[in-house]
Protein backbone atom coordinates (compact mmCIF):
# COMPACT_ATOMS: atom_id res chain seq x y z
CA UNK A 1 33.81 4.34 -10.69
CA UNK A 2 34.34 3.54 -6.99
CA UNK A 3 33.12 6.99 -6.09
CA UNK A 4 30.30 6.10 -7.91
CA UNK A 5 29.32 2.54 -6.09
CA UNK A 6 30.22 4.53 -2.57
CA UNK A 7 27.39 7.22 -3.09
CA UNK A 8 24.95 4.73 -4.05
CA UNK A 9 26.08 2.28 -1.40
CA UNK A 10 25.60 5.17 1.10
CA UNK A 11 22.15 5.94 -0.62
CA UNK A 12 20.67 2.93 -0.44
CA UNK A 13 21.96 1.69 3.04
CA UNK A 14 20.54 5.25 4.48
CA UNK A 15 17.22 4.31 4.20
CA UNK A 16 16.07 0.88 5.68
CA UNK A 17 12.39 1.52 5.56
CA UNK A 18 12.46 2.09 1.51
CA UNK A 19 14.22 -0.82 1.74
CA UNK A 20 12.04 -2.77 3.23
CA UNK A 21 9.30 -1.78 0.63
CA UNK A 22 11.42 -2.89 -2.18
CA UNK A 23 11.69 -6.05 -0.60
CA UNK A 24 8.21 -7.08 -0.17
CA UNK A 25 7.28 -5.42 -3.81
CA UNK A 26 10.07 -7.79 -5.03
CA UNK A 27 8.26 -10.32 -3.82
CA UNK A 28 4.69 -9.32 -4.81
CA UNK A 29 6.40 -9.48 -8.43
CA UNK A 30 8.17 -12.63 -7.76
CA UNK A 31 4.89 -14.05 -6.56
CA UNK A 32 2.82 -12.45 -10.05
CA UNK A 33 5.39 -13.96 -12.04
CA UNK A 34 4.79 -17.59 -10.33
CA UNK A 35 1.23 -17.35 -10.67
CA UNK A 36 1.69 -16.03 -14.42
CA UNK A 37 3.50 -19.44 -14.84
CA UNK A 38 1.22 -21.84 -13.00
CA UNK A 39 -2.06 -20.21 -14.97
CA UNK A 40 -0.08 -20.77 -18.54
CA UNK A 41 0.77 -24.21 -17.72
CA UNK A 42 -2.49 -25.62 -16.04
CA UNK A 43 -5.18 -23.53 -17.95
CA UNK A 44 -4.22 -22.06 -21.15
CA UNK A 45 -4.47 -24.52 -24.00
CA UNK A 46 -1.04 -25.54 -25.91
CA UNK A 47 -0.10 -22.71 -27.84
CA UNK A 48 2.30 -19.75 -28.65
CA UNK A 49 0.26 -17.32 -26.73
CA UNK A 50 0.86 -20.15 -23.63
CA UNK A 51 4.71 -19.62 -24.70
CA UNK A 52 4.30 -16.16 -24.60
CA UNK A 53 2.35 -15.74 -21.08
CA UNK A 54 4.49 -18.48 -19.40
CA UNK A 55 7.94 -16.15 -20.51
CA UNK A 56 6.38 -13.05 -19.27
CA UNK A 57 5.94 -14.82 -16.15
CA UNK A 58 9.42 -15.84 -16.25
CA UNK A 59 10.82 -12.54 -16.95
CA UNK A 60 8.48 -10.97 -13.95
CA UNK A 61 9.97 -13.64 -11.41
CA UNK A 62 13.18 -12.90 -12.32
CA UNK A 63 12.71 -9.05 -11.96
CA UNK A 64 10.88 -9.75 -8.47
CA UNK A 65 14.00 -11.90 -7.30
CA UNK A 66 16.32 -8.66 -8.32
CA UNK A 67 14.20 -6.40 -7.34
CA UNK A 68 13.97 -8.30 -3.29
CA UNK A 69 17.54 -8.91 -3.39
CA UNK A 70 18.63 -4.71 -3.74
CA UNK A 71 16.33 -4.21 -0.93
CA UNK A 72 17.75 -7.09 1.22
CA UNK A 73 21.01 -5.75 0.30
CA UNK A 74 20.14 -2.42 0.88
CA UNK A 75 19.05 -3.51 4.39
CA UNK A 76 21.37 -5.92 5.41
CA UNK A 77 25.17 -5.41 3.69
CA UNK A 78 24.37 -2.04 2.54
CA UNK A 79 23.13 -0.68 6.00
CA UNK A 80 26.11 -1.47 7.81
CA UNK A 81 28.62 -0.23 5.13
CA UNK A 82 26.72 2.88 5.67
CA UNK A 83 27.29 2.70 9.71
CA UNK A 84 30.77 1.75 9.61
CA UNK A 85 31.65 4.70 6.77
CA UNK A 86 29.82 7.00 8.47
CA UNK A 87 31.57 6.87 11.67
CA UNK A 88 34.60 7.45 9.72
């Protein structure tokens, strides 16, 4: 198991520019998802398909904030993991 969470430690630290992507497309998503929200509260009427679209929205902010925190990880913690194992 720790073998497992080095190789993708060293994987995703290797690589700052994909990281960087993942970040902003995290918060593209995160962003969709607020909007998604915001649309189901001020301009759909009251009723289950409101529900519906404002939980989607939800569930796409949530995956943006994951999805911008692996790539700050990835750039920040991640990246110098990778420089200090690598030296070793």
């Amino acid at each position: 198991m720790r073998n497992a969470i080095h190789k993708l430690a060293m994987k995703l630290g290797n690589n700052p520019r994909a990281a960087l992507i993942k970040m902003i497309q995290g918060g593209l998503i995160f962003v969709f998802g607020v909007l998604m929200l915001m649309v189901a509260d001020r301009v759909v009427v009251e009723s289950l398909a409101q529900e519906i679209m404002a939980l989607f929205g939800l569930i796409l902010a949530g995956c943006g904030v994951l999805w911008t925190l692996i790539g700050y990880l990835s750039m920040s913690v991640l990246r110098i993991y990778h420089m200090i194992k690598k030296k070793d």
